[in-house]
N, C-alpha and C. Protein backbone atom coordinates (compact mmCIF):
# COMPACT_ATOMS: atom_id res chain seq x y z
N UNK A 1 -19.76 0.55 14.73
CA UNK A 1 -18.66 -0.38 14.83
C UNK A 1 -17.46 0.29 15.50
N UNK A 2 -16.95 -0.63 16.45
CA UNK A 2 -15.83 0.08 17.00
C UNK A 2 -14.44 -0.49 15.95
N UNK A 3 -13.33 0.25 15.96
CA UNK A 3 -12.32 -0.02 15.17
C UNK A 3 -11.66 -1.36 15.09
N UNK A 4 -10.45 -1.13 15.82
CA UNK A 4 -9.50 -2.84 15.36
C UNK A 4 -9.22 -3.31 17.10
N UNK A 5 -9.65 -4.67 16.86
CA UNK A 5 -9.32 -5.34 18.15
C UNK A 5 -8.28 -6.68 17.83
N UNK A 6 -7.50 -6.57 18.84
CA UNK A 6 -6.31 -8.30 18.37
C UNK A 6 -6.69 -8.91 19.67
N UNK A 7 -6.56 -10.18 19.22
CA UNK A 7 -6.87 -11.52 19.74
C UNK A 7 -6.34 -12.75 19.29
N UNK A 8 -5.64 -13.15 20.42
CA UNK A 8 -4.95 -14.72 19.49
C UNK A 8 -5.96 -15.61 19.22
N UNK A 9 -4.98 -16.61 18.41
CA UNK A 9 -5.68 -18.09 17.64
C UNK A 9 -6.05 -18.63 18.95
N UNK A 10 -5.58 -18.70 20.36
CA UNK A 10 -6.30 -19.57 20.74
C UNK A 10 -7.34 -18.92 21.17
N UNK A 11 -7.72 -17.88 21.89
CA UNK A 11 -8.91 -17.42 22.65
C UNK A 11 -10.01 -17.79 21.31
N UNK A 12 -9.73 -17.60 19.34
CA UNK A 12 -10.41 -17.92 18.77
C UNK A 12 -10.91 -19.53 18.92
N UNK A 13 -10.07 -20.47 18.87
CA UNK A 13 -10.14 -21.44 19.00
C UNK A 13 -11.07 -21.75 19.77
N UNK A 14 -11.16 -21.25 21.08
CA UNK A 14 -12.34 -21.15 22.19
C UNK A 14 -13.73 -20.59 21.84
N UNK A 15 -13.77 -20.31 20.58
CA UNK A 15 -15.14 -18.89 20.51
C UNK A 15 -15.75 -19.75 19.63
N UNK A 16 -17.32 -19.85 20.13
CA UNK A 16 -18.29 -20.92 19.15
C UNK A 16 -18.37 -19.85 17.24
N UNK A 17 -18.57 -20.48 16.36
CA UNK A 17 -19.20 -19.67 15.25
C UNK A 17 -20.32 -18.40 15.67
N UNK A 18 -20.79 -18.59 16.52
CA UNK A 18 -21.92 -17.60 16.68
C UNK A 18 -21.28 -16.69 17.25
N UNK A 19 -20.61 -16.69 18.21
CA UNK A 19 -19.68 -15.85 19.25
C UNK A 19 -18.52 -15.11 18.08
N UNK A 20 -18.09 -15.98 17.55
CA UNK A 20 -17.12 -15.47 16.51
C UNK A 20 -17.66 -14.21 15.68
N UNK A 21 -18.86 -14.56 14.90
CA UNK A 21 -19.48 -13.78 14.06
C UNK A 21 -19.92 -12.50 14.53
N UNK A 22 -20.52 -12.76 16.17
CA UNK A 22 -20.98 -11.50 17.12
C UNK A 22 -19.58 -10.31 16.97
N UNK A 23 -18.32 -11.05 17.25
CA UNK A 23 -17.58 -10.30 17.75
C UNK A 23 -16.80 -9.31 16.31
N UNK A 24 -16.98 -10.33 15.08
CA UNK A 24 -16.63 -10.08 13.63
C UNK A 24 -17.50 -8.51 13.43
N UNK A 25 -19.20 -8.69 13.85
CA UNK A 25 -19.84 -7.71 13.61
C UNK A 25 -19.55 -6.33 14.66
N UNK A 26 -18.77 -6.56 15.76
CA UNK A 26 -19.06 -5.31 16.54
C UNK A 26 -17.48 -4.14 16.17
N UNK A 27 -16.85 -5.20 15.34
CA UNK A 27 -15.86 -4.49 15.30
C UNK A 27 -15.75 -4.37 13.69
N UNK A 28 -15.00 -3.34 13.30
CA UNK A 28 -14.15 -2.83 12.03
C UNK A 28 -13.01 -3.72 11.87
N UNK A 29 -12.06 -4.22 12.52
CA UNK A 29 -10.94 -5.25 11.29
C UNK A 29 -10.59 -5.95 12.96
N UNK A 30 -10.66 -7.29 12.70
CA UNK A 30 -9.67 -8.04 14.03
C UNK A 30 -8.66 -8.62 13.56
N UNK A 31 -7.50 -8.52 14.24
CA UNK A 31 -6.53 -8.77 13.79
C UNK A 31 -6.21 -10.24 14.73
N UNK A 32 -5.68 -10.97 14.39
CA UNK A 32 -5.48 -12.46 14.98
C UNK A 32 -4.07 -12.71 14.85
N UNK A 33 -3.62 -12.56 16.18
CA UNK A 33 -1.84 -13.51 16.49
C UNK A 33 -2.41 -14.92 16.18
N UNK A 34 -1.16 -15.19 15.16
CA UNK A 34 -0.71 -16.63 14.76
C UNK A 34 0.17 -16.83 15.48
N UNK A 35 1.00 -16.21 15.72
CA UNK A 35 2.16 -16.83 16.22
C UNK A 35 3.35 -15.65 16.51
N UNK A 36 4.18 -15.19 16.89
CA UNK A 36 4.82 -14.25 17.06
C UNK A 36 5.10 -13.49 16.53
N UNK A 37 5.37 -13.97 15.17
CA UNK A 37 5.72 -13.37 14.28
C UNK A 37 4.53 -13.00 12.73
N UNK A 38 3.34 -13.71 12.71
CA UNK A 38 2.64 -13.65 11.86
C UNK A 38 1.24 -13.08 12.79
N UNK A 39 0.61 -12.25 11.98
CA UNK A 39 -0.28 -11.87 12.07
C UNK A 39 -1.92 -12.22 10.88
N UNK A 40 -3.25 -11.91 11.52
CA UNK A 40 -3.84 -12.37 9.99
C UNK A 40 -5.25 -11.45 10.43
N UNK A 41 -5.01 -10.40 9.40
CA UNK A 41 -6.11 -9.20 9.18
C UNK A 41 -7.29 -9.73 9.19
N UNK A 42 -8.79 -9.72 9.35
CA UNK A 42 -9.96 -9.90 8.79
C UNK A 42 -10.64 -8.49 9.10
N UNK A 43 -11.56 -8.41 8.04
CA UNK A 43 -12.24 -6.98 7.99
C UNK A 43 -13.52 -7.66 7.39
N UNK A 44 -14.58 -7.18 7.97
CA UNK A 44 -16.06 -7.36 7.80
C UNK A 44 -16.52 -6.96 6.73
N UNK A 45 -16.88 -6.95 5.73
CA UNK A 45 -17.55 -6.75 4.96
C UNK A 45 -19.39 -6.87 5.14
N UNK A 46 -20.22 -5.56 4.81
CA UNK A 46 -21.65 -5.83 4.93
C UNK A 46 -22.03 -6.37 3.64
N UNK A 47 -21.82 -6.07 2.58
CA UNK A 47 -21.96 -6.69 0.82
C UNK A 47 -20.74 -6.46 0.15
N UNK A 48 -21.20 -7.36 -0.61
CA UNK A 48 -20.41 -7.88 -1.91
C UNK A 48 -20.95 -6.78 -3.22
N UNK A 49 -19.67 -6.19 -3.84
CA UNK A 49 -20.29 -4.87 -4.70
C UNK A 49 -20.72 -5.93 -6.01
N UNK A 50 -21.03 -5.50 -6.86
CA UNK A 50 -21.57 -6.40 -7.60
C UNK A 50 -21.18 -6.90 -8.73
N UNK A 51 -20.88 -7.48 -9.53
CA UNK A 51 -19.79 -7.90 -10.50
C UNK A 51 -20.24 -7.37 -11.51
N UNK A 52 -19.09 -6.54 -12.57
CA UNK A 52 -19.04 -5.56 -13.39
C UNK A 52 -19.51 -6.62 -14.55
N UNK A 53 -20.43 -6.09 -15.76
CA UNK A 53 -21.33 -6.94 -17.11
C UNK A 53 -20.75 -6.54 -17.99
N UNK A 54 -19.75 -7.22 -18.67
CA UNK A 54 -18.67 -7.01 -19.58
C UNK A 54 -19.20 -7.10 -20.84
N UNK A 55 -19.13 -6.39 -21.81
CA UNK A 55 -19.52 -6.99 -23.41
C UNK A 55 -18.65 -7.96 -23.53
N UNK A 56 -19.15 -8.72 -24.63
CA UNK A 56 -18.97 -9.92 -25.94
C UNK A 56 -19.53 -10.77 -25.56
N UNK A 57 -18.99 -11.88 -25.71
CA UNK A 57 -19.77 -13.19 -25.76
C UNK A 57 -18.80 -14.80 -25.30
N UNK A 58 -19.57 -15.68 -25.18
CA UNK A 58 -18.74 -16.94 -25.48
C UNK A 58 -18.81 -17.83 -26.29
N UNK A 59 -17.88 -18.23 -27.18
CA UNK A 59 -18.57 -18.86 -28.44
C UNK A 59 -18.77 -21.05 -27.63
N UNK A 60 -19.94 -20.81 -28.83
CA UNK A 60 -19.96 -21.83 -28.81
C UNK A 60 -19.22 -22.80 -28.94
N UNK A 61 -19.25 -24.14 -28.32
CA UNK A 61 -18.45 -25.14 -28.26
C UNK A 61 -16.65 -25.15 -27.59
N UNK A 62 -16.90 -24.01 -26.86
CA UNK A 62 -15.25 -22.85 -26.22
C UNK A 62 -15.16 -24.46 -25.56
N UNK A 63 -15.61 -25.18 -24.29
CA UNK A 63 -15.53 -25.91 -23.59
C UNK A 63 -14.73 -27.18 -24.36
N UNK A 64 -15.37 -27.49 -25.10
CA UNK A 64 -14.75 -28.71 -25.98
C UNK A 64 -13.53 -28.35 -26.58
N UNK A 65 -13.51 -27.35 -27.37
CA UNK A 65 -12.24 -27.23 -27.83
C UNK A 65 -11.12 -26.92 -27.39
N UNK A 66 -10.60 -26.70 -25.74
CA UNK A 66 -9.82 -26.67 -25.07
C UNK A 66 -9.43 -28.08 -24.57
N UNK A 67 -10.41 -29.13 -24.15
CA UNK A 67 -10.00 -30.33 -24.04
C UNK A 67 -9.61 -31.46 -25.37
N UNK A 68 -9.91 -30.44 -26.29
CA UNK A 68 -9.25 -31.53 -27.62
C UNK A 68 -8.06 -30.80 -28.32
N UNK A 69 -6.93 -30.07 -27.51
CA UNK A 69 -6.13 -29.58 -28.04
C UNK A 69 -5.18 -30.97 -27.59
């Protein structure tokens, strides 16, 4: 992967989903002009780490008894 590339909203605007995704994968973070003053990071991710398995429990009937307060 090459590092960080910027590109405005419109050239995105122009880029099919597939083209988008190509260009998401060849790079490390693209950065996207909004507008002069705003900018908007995206960074690729290959996976999702995996969600941490917490002890305890949920008691029964939790659901109901929040809507009958």
């Amino acid at each position: 992967m090459d590092s960080t590339t910027q590109i405005t909203l419109e050239t995105i605007k122009n880029l099919s989903i597939e083209d988008f995704l190509s260009l998401l994968r060849q790079k490390e973070t693209l950065i996207v002009q909004v507008s002069t003053h705003e900018v908007v990071r995206i960074k690729a991710s290959l996976e999702l780490p995996p969600l941490p398995k917490l002890d305890g429990y949920v008691p029964q009937g939790w659901k109901d008894a929040i809507y009958h307060e």
